[in-house]
N, C-alpha and C. Protein backbone atom coordinates (compact mmCIF):
# COMPACT_ATOMS: atom_id res chain seq x y z
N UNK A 1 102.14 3.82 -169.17
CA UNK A 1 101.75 2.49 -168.72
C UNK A 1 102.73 1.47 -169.29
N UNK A 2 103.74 0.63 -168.31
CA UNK A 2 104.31 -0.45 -169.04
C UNK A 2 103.40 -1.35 -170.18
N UNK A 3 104.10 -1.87 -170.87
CA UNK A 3 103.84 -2.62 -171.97
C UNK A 3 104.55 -3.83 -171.88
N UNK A 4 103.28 -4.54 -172.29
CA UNK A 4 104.03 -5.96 -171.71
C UNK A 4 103.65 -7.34 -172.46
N UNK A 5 104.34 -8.38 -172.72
CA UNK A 5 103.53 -9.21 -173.68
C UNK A 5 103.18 -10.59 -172.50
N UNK A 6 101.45 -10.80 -172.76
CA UNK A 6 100.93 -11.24 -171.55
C UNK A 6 102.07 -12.77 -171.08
N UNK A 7 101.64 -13.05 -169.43
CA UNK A 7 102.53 -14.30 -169.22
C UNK A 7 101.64 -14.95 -168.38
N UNK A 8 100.24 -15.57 -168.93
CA UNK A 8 99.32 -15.72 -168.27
C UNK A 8 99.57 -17.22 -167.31
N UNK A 9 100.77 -17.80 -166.97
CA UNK A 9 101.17 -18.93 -166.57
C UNK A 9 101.77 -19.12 -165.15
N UNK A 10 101.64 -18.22 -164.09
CA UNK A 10 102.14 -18.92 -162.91
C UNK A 10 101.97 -20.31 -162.73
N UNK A 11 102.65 -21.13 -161.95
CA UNK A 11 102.59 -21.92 -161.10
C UNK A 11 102.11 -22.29 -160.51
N UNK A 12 101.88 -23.52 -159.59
CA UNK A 12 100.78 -23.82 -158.65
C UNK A 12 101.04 -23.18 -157.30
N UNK A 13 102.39 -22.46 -157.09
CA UNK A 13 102.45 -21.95 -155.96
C UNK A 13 102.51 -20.29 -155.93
N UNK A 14 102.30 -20.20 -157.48
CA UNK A 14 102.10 -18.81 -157.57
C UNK A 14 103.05 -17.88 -158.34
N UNK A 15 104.45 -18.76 -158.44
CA UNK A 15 105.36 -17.76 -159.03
C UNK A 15 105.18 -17.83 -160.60
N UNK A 16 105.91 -17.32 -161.60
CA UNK A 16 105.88 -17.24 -162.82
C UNK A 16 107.25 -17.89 -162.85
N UNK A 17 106.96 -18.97 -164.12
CA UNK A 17 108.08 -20.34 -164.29
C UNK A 17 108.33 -19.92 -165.88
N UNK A 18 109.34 -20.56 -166.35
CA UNK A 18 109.56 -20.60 -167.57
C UNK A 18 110.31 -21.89 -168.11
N UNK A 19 110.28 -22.63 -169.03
CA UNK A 19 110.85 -23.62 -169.20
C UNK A 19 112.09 -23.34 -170.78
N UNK A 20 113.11 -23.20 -169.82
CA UNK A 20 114.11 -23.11 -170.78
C UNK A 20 115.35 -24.15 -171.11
N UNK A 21 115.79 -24.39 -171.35
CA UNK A 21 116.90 -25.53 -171.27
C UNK A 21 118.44 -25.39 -170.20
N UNK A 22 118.34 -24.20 -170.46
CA UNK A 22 119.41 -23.91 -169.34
C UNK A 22 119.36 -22.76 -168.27
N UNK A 23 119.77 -23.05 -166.95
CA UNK A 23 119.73 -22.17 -165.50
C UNK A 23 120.73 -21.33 -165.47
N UNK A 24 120.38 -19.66 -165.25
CA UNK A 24 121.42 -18.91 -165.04
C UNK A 24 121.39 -18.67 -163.68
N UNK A 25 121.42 -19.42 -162.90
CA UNK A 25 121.72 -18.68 -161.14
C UNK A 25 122.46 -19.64 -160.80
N UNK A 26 123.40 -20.60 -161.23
CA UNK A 26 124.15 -21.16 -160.60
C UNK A 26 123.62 -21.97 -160.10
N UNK A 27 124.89 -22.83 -158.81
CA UNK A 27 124.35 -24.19 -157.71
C UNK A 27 122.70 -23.90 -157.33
N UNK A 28 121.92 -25.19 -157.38
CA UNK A 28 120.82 -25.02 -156.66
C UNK A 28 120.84 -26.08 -155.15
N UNK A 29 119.80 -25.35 -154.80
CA UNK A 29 120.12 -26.10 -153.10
C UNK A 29 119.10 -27.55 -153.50
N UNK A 30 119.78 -28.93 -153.71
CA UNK A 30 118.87 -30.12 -153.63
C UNK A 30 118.93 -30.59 -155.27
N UNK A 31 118.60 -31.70 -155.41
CA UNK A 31 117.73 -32.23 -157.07
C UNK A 31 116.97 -31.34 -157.31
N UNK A 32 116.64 -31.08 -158.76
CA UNK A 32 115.82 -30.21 -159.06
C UNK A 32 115.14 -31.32 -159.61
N UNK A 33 113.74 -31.24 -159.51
CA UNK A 33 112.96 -32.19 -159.58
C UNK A 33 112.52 -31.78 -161.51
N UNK A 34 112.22 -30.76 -161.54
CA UNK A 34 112.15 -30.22 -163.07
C UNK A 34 112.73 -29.32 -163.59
N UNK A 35 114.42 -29.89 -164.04
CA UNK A 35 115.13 -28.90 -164.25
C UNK A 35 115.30 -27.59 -165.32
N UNK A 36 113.80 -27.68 -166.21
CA UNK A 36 113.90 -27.21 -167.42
C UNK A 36 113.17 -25.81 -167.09
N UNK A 37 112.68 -25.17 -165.97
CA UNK A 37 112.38 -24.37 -165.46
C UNK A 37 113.09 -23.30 -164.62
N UNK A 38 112.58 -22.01 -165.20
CA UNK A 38 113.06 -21.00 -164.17
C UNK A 38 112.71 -20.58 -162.97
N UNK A 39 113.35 -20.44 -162.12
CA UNK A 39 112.73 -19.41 -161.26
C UNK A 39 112.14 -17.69 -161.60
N UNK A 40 111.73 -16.82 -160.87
CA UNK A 40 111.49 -15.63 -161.44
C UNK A 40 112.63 -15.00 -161.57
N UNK A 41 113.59 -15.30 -160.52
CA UNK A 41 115.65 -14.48 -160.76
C UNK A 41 115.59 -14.90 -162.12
N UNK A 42 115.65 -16.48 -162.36
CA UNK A 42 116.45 -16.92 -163.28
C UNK A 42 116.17 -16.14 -164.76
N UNK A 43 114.35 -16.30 -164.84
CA UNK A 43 113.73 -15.92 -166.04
C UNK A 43 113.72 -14.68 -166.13
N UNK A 44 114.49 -13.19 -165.24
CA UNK A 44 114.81 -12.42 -165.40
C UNK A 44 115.62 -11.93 -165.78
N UNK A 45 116.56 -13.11 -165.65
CA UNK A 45 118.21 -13.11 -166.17
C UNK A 45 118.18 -13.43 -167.29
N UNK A 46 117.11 -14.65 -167.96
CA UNK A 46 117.10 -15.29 -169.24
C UNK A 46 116.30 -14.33 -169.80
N UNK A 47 115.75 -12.82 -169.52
CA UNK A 47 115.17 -11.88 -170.34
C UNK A 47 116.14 -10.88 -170.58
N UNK A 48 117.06 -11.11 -169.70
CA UNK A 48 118.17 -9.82 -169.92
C UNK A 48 119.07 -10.17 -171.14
N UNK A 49 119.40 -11.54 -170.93
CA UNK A 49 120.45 -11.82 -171.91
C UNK A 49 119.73 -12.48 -173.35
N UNK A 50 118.42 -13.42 -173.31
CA UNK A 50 118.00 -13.73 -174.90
C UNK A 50 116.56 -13.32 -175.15
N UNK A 51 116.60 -13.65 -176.28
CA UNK A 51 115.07 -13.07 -176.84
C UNK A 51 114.33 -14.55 -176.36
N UNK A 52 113.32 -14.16 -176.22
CA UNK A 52 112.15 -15.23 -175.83
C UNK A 52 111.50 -15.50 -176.90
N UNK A 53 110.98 -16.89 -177.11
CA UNK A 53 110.08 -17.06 -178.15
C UNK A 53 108.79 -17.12 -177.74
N UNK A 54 107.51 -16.43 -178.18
CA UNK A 54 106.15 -16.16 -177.78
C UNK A 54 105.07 -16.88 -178.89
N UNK A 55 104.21 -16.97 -178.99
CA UNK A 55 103.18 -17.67 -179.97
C UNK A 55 101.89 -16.58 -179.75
N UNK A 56 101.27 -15.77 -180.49
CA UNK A 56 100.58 -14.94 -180.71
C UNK A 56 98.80 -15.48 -181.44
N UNK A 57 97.90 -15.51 -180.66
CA UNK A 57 96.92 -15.93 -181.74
C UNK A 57 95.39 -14.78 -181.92
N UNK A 58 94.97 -14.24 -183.16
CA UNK A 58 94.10 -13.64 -183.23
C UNK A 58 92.75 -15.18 -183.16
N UNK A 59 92.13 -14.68 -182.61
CA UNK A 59 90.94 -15.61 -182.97
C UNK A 59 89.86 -15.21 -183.68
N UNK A 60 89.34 -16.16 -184.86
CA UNK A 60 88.40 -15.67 -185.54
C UNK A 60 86.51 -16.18 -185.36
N UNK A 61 85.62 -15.96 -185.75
CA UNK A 61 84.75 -17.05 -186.07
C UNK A 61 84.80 -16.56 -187.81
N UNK A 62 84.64 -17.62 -188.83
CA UNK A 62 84.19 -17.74 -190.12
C UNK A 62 82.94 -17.98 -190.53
N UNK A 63 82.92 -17.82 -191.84
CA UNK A 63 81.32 -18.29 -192.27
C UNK A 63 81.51 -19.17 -193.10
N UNK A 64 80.41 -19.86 -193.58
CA UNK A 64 80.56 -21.54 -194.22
C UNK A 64 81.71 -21.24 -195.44
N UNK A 65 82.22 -20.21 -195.79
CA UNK A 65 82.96 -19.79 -196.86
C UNK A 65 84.18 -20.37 -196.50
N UNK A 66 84.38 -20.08 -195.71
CA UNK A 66 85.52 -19.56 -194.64
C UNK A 66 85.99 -18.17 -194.39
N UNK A 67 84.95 -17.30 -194.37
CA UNK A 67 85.67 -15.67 -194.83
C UNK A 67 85.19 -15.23 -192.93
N UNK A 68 85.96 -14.09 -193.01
CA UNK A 68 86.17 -13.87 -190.96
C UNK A 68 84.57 -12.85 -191.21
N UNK A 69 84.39 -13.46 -190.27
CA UNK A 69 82.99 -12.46 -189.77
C UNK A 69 83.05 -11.37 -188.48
N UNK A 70 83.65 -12.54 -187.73
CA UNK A 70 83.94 -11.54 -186.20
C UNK A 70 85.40 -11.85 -185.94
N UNK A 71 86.02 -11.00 -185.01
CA UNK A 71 87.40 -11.34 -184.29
C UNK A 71 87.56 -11.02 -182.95
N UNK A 72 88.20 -11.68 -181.94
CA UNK A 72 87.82 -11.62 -180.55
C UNK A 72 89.39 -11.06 -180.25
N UNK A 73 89.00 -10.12 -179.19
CA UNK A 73 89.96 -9.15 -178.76
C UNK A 73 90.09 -9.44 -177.28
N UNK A 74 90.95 -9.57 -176.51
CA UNK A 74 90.43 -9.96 -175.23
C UNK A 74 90.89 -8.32 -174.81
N UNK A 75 90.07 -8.66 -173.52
CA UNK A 75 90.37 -7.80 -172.12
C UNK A 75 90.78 -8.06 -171.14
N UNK A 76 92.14 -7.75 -170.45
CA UNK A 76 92.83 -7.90 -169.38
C UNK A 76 93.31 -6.49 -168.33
N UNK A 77 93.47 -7.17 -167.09
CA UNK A 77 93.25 -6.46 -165.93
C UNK A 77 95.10 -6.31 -165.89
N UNK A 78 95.87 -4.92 -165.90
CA UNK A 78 97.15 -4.96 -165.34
C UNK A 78 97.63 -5.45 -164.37
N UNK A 79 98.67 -5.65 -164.00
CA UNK A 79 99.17 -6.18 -162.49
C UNK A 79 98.78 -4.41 -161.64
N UNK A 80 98.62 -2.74 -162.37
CA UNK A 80 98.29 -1.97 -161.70
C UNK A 80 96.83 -1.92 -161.93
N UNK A 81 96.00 -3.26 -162.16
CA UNK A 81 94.85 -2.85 -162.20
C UNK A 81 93.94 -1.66 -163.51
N UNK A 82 94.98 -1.46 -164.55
CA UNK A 82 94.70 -1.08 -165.33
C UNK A 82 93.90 -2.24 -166.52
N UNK A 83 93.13 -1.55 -167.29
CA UNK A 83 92.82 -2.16 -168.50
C UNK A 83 93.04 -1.99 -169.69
N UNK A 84 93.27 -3.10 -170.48
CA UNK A 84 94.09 -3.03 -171.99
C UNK A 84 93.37 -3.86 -172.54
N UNK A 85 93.28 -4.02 -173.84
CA UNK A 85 93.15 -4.87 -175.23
C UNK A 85 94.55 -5.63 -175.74
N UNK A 86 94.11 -6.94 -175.98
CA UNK A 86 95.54 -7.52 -176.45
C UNK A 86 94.88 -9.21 -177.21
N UNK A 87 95.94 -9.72 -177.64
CA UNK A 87 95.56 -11.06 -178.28
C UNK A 87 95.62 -11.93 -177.37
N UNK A 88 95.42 -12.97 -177.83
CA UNK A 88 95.85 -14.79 -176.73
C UNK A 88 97.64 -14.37 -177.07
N UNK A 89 98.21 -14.77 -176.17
CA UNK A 89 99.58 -14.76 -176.21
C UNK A 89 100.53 -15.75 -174.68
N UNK A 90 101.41 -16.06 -175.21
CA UNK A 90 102.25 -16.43 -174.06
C UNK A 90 103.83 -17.14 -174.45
N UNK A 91 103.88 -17.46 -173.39
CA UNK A 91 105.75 -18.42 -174.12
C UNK A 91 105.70 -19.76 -174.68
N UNK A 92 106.43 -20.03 -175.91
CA UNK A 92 106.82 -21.23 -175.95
C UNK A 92 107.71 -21.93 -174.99
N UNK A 93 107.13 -23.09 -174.26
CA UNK A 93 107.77 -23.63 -173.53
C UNK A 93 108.70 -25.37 -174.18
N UNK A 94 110.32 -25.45 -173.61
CA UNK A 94 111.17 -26.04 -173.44
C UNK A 94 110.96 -27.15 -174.06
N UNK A 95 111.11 -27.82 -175.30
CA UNK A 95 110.67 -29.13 -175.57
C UNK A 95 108.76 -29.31 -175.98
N UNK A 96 108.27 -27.95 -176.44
CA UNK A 96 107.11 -27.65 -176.77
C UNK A 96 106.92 -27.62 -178.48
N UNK A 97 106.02 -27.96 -178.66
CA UNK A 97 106.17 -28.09 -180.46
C UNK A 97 105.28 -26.13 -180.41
N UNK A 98 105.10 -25.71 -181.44
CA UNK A 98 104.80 -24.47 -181.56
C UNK A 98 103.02 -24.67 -181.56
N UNK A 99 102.69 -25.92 -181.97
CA UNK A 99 101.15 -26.29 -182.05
C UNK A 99 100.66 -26.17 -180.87
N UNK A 100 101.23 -27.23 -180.05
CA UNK A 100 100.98 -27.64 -178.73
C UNK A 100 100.73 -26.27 -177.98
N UNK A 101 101.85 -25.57 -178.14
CA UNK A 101 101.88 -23.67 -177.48
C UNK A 101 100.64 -22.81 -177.30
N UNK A 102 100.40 -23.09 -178.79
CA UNK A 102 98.93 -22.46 -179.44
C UNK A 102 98.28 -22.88 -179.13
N UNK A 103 98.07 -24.50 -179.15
CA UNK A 103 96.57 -24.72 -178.45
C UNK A 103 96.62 -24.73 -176.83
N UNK A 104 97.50 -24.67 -176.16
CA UNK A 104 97.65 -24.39 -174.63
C UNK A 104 97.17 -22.91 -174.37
N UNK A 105 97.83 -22.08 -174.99
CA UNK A 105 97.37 -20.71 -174.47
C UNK A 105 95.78 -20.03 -175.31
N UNK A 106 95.46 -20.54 -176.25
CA UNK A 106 94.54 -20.41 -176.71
C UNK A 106 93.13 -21.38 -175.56
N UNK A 107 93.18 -22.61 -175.26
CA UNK A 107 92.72 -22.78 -174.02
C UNK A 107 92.42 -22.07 -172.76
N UNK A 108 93.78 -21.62 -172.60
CA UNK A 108 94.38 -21.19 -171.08
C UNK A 108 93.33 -19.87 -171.16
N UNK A 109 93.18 -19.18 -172.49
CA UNK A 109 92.47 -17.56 -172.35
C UNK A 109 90.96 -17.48 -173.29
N UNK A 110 90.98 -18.91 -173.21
CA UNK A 110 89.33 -18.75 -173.73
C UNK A 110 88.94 -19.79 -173.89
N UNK A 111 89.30 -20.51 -172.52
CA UNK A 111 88.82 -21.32 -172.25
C UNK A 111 88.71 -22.83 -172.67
N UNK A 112 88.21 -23.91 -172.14
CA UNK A 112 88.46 -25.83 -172.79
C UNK A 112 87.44 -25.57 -174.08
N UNK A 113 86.04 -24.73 -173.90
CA UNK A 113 84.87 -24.65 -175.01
C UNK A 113 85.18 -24.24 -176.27
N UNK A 114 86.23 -23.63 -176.20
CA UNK A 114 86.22 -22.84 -177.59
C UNK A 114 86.54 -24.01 -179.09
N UNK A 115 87.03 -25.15 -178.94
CA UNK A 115 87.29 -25.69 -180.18
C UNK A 115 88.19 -24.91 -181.61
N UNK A 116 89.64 -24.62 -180.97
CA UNK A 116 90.00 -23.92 -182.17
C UNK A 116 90.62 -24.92 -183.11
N UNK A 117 90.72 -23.97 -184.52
CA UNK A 117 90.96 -24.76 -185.38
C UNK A 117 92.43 -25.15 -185.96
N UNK A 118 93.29 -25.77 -185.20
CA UNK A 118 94.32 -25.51 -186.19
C UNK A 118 94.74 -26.90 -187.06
N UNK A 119 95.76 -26.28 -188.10
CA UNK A 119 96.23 -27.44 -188.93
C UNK A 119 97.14 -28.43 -188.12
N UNK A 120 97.53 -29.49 -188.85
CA UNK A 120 98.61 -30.07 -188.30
C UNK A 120 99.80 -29.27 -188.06
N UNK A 121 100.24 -28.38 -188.93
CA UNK A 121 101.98 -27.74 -188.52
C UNK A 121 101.36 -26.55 -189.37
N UNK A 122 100.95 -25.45 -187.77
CA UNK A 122 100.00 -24.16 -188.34
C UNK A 122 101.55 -23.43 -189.03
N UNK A 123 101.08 -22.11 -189.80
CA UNK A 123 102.05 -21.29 -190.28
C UNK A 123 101.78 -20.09 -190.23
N UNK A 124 102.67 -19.32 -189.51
CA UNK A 124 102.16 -17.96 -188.98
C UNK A 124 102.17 -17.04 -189.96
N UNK A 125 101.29 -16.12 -189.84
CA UNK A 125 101.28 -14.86 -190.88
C UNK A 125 102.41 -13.74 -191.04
N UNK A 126 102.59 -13.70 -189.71
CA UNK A 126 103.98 -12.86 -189.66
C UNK A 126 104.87 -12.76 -188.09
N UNK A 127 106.18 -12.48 -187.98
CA UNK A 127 106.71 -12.67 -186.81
C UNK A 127 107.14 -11.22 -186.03
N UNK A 128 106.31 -11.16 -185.29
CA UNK A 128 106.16 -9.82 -184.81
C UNK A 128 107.65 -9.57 -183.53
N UNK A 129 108.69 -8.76 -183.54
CA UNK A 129 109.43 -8.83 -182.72
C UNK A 129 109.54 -7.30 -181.89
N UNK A 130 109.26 -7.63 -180.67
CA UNK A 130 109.08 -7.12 -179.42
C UNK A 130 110.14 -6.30 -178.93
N UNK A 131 110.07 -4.93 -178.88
CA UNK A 131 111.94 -4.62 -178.11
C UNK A 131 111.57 -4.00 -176.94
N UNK A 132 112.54 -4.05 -175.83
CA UNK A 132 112.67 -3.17 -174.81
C UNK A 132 112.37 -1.67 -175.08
N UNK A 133 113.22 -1.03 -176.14
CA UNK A 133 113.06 -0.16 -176.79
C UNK A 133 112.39 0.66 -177.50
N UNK A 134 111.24 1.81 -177.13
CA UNK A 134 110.66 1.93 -178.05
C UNK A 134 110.96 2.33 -179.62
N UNK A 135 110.48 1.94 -180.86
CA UNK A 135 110.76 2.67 -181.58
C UNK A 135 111.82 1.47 -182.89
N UNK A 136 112.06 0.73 -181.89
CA UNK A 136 113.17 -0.33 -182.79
C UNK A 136 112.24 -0.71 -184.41
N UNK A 137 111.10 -1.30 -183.39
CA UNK A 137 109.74 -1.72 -184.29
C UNK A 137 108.62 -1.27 -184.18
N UNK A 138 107.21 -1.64 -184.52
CA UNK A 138 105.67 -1.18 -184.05
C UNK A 138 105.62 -1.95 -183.24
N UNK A 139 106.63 -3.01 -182.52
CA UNK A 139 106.05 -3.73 -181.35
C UNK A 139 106.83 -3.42 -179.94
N UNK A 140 106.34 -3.11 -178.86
CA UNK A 140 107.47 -3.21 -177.45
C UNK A 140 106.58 -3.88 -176.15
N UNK A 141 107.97 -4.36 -175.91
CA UNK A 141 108.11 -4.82 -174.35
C UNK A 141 108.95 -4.20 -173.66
N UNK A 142 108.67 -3.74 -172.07
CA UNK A 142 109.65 -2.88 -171.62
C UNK A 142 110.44 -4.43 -171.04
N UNK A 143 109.87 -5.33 -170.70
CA UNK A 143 111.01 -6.13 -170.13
C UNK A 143 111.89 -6.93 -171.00
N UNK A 144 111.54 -6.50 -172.41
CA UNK A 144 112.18 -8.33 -172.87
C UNK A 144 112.34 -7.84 -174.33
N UNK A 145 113.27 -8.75 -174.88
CA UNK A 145 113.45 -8.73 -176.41
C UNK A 145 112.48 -9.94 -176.61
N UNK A 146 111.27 -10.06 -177.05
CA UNK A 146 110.42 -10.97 -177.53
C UNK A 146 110.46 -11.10 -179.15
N UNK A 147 110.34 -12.59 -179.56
CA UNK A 147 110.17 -12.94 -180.68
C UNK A 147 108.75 -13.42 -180.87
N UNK A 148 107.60 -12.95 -181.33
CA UNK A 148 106.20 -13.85 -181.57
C UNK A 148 105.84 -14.16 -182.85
N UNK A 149 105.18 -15.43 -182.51
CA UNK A 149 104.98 -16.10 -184.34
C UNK A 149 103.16 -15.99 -184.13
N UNK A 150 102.95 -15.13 -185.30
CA UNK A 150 101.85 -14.66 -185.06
C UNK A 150 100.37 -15.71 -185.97
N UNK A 151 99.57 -15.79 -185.49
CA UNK A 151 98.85 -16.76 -186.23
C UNK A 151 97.10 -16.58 -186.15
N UNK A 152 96.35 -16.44 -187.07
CA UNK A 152 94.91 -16.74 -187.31
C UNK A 152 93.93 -17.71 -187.24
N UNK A 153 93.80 -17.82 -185.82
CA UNK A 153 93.00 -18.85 -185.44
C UNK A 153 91.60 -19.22 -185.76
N UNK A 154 90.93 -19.78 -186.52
CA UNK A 154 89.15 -20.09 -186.03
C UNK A 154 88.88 -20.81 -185.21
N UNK A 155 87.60 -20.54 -184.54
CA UNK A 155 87.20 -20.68 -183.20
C UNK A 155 85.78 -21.08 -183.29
N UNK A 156 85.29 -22.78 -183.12
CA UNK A 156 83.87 -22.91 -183.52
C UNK A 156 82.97 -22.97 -182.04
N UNK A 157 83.68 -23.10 -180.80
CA UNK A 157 82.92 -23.09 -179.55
C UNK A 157 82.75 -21.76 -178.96
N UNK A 158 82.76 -21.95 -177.53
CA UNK A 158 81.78 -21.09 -176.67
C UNK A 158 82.94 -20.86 -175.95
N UNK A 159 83.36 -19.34 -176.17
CA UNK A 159 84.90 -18.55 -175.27
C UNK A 159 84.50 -18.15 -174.39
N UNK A 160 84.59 -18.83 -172.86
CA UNK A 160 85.06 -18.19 -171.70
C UNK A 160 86.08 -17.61 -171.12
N UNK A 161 86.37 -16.90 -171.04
CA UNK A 161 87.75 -16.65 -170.83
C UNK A 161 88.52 -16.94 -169.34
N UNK A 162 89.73 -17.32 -169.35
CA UNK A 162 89.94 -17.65 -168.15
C UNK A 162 91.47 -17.11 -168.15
N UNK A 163 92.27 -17.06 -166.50
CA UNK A 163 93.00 -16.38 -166.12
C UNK A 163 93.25 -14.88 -166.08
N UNK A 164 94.35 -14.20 -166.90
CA UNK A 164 93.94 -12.49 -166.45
C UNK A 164 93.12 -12.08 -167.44
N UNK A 165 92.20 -13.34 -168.28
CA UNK A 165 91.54 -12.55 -169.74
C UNK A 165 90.52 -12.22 -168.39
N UNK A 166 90.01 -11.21 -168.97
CA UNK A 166 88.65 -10.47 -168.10
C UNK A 166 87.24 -10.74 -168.86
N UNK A 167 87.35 -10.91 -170.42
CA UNK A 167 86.58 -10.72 -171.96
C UNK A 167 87.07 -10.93 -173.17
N UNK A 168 86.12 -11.40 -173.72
CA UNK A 168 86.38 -12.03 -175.23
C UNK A 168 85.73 -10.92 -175.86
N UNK A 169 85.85 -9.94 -176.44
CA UNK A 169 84.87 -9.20 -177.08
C UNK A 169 84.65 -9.29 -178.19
N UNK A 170 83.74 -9.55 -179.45
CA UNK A 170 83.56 -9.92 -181.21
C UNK A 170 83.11 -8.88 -181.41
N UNK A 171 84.43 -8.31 -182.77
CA UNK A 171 84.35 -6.98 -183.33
C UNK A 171 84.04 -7.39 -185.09
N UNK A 172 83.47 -6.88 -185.78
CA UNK A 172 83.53 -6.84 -187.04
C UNK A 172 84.81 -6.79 -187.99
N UNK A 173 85.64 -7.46 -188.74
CA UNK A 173 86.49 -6.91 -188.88
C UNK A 173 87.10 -5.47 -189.10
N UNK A 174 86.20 -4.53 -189.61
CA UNK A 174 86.27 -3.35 -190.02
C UNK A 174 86.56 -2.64 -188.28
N UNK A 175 85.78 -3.14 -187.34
CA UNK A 175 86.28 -2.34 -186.14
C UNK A 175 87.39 -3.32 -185.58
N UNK A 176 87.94 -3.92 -185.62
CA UNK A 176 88.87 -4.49 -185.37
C UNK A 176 90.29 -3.92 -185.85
N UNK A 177 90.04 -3.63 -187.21
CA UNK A 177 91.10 -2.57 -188.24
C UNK A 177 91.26 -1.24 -187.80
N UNK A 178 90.07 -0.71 -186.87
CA UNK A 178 89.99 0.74 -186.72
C UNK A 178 91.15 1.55 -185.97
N UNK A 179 91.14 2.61 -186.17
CA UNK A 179 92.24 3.32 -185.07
C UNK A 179 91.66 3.76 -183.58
N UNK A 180 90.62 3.48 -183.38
CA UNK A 180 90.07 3.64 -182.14
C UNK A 180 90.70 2.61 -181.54
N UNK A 181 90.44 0.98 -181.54
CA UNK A 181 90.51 -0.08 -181.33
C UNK A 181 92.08 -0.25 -181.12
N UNK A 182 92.96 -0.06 -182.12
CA UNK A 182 94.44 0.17 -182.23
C UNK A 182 94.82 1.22 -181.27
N UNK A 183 94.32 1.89 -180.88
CA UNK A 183 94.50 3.21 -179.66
C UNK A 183 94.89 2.36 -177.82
N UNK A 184 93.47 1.38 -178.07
CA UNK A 184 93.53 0.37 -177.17
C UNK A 184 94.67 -0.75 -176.76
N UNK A 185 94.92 -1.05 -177.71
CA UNK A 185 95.96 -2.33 -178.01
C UNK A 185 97.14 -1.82 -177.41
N UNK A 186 97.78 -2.97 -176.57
CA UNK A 186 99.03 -2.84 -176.00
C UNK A 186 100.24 -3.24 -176.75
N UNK A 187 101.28 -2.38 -176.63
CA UNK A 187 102.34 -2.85 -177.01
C UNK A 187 102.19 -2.93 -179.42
N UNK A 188 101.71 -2.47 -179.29
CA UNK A 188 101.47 -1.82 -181.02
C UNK A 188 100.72 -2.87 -181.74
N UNK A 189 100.06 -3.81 -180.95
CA UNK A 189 99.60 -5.26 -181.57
C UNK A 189 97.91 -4.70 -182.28
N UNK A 190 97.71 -2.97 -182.47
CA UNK A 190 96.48 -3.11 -183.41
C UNK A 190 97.34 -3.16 -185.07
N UNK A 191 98.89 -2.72 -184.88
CA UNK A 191 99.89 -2.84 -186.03
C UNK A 191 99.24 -4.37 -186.49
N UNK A 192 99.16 -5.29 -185.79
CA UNK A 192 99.34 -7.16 -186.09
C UNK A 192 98.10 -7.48 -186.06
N UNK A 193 96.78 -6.96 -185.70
CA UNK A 193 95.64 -7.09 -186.31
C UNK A 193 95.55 -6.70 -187.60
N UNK A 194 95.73 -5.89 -187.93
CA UNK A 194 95.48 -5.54 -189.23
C UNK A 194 96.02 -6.32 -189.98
N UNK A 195 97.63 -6.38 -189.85
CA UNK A 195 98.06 -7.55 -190.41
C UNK A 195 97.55 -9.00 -190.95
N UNK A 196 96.91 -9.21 -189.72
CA UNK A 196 96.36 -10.84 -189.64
C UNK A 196 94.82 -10.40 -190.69
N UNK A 197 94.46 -9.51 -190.36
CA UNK A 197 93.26 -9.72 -191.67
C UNK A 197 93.72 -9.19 -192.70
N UNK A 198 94.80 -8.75 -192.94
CA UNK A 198 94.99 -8.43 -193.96
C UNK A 198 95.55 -10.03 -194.99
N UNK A 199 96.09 -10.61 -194.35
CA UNK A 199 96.93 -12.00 -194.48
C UNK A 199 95.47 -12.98 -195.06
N UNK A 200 94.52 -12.79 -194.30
CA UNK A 200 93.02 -13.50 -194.59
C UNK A 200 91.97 -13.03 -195.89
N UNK A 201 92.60 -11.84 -196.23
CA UNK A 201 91.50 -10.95 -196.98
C UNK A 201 90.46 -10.65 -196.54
N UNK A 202 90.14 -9.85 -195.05
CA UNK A 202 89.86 -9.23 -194.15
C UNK A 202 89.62 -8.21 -194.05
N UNK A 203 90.36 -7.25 -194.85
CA UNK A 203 90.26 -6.01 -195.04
C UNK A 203 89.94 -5.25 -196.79
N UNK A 204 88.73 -4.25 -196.78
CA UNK A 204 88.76 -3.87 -197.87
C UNK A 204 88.69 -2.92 -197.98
């Protein structure tokens, strides 16, 4: 099954955009009305030649302590209609602060209700990098050299999930850590759960 790090962001007309600073396909036909965007050629070309930067978020709920009680795993539907386990994830976009990123795609996959928590200038636990390749790291993408800045979110509202999330599911941390659960996970990201509670004192 390809492995893939989610790109839950088409367009209003449907294609998948990317906002990068510069166009690799050459002359375009007309003004480009928003030039900081790819087409799908382009952002295929801009996967061949650089690493992408991604923003990664586990979501938590806490207790008045602040210590993690539950952690939400989503569920998504493949483009073959398959099903996987994976985090909130997506691209940093063009002139995007890394906050802004996080709280966009953290929205975008669980919804306006959820109320997450972040600081003013969050700081990720660790930077998980993605290869075409299996084997480079515990993380792959077959399309892309991805860079993700990985981060521990709390979450005090009500997660709906929206776009290809299918489910929010709340695991205990201990099944969240498990190798069943990690069996599930796409692309080696039960490696970066563990991580992230481990980063929290999460795990004992």
């Amino acid at each position: 099954m390809p492995v893939r790090t989610p790109d839950p962001e088409p367009d209003d007309n449907g294609d998948e955009r990317e906002s990068l600073s510069a166009s690799f396909s050459g002359a375009q036909k007309g003004p480009n009305p928003n030039p900081g965007w790819l087409s799908e050629v382009e952002l295929a070309e801009a996967r061949r030649r650089l690493p992408m930067l991604y923003v990664e978020a586990l979501p938590v709920r806490t207790d008045g302590m602040g210590a993690v009680t539950q952690v939400g795993i989503l569920l998504r539907a493949t483009p073959l209609g398959e099903m996987t386990r994976t985090l909130v994830s997506g691209r940093v976009r063009y002139g995007e602060t890394v906050r802004d990123a996080l709280f966009r795609h953290l929205e975008n996959d669980l919804g306006p209700m959820a109320f997450p928590l972040l600081p003013p200038s969050p700081t990720p636990f660790t930077v998980a990098e993605y290869f075409p390749l299996p084997g480079v790291s515990a993380f792959h993408d077959d399309r892309q050299h991805a860079v993700a800045l990985a981060f521990v979110v709390p979450v005090t509202g009500t997660c709906e999930p929206r776009q290809d999330a299918l489910e929010v599911t709340w695991l205990s941390p201990e099944e969240a850590a498990s190798d069943a659960l990690s069996d599930e996970m796409e692309g080696g990201r039960g490696t970066l759960i563990r991580q992230a509670l481990a980063s929290v004192g999460a795990l004992r």
